[in-house]
Protein backbone atom coordinates (compact mmCIF):
# COMPACT_ATOMS: atom_id res chain seq x y z
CA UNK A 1 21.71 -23.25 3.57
CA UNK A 2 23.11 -19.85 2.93
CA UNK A 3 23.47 -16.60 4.22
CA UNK A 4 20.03 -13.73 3.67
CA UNK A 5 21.06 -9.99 2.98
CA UNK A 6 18.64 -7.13 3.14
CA UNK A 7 18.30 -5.90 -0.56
CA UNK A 8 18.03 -2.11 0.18
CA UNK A 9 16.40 -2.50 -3.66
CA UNK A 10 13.93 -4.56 -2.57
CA UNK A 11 11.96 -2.25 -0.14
CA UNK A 12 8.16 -1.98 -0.87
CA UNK A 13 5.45 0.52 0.63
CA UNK A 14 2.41 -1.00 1.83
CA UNK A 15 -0.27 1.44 4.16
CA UNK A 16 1.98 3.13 6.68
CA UNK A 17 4.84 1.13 6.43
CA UNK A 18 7.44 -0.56 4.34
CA UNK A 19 8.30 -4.22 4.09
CA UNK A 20 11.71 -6.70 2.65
CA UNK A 21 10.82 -10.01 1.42
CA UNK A 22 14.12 -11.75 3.03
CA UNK A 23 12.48 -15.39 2.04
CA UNK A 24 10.15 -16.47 0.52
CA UNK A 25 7.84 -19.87 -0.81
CA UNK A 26 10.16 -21.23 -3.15
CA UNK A 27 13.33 -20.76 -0.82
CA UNK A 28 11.37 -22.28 1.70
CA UNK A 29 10.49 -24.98 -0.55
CA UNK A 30 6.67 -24.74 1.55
CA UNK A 31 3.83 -22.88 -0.71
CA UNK A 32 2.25 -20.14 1.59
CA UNK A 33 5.77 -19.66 3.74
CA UNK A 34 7.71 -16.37 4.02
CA UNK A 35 9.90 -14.34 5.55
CA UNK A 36 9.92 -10.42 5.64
CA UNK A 37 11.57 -7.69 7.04
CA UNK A 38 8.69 -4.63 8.18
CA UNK A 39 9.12 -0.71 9.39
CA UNK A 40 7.10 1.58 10.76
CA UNK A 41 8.41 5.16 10.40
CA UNK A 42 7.73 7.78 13.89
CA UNK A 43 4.10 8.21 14.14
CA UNK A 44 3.18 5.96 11.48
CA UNK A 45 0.60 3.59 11.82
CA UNK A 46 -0.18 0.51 9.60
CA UNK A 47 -4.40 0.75 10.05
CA UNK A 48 -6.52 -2.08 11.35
CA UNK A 49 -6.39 -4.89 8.86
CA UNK A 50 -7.13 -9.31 8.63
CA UNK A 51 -5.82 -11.92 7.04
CA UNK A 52 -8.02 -14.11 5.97
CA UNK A 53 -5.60 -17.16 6.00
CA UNK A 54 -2.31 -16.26 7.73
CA UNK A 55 -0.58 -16.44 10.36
CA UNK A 56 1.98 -14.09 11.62
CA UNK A 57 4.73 -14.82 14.07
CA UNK A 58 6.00 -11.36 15.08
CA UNK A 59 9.54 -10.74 16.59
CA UNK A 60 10.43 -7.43 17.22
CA UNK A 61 14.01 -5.82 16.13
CA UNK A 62 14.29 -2.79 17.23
CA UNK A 63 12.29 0.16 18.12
CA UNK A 64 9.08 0.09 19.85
CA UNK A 65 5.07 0.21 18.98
CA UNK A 66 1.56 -0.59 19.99
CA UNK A 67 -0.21 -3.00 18.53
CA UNK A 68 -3.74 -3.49 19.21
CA UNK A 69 -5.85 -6.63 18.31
CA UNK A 70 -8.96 -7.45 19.07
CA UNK A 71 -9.19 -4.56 21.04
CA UNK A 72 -6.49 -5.47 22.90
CA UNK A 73 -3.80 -3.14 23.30
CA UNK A 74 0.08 -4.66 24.15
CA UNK A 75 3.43 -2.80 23.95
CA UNK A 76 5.97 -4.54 22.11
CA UNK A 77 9.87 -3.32 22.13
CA UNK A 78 13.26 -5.20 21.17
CA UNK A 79 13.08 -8.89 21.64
CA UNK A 80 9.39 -9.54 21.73
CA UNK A 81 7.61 -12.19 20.39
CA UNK A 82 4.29 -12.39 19.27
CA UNK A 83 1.61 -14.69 16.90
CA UNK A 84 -2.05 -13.61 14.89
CA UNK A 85 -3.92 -15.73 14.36
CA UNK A 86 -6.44 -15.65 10.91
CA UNK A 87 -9.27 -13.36 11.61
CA UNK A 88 -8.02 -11.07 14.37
CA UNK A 89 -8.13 -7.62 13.25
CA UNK A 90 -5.03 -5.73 14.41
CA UNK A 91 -2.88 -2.74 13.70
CA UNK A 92 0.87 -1.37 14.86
CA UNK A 93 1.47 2.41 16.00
CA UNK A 94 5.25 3.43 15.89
CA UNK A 95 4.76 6.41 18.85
CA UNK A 96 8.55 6.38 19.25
CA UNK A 97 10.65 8.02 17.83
CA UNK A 98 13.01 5.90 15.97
CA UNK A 99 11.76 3.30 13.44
CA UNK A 100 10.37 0.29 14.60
CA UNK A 101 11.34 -2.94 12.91
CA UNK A 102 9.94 -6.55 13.11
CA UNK A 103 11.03 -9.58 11.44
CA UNK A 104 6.93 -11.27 10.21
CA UNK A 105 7.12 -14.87 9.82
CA UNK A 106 4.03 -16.19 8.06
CA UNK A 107 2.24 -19.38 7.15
CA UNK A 108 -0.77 -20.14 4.74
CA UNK A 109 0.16 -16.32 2.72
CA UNK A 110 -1.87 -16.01 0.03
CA UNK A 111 -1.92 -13.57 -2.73
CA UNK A 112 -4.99 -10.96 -1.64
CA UNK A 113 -4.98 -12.06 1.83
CA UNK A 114 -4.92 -8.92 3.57
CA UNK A 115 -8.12 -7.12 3.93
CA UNK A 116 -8.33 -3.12 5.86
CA UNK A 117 -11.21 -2.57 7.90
CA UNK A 118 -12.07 0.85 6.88
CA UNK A 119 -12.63 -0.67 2.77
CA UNK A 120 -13.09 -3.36 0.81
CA UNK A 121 -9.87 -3.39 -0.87
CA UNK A 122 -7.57 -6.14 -0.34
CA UNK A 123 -4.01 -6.89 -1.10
C-alpha cells in the first residue's frame, strides 16, 4: 500500500504524445502489469498503432480526444472509460484545445509490443 506521485522527471516522449510510468510489474508484483499516466498536446495525434499482446483499459482525466479503432470513431472526454483489445488498430486525436490526459491500465505489456501501421518499427 502506499501513496503514487507523478515524477515530473519521469516524463517520456513516445509518437505524438508523452507518457508517466506511475506503476509498474514489479510494484504490481504481476509480470506484464502497469500503470501509466499519457498526454496528448492540442492537435497532436498519437498515429494508428497495435499491440500485439496488450490490453488497455483507458480512463480519461481530463481534456477531450477522438479515438478511432477499427474504423470506428468515439469521442471520449473526462470520466470515460474504455478497453483495446490485442489486435485492434487505433489512434487518439487531441482536437481540443487543452491537453488531454488518460490514465492506460495494461495487461500482458511486453517489451516491443507496440507496432505503427505506417512502418515496421516497433517499440
Amino acid at each position: 500500500m502506499g501513496r503514487i506521485e507523478l515524477d515530473d522527471a519521469g516524463w517520456e516522449n513516445g509518437r505524438g504524445y508523452r507518457k508517466n510510468r506511475l506503476v509498474d510489474a514489479a510494484t504490481f508484483a504481476c509480470p506484464g502489469t502497469l500503470v501509466q499516466l499519457v498526454e496528448i498536446a492540442p492537435g497532436d495525434m498519437i498515429p494508428d498503432h497495435v499491440h500485439r499482446t496488450s490490453i488497455e483499459f483507458y480512463v480519461v482525466v481530463a481534456g477531450s480526444c477522438r479515438l478511432v479503432i477499427k474504423a470506428e470513431t468515439y469521442r471520449l472526454s473526462s470520466g470515460d472509460m474504455f478497453l483495446t483489445q490485442p489486435g485492434d488498430v487505433h489512434r487518439l486525436y487531441n482536437d481540443g484545445d487543452v491537453p488531454f490526459r488518460l490514465l492506460v491500465f495494461k495487461t500482458n505489456a511486453a517489451p516491443q509490443d507496440t507496432f505503427w501501421v505506417e512502418d515496421t518499427s516497433n517499440e
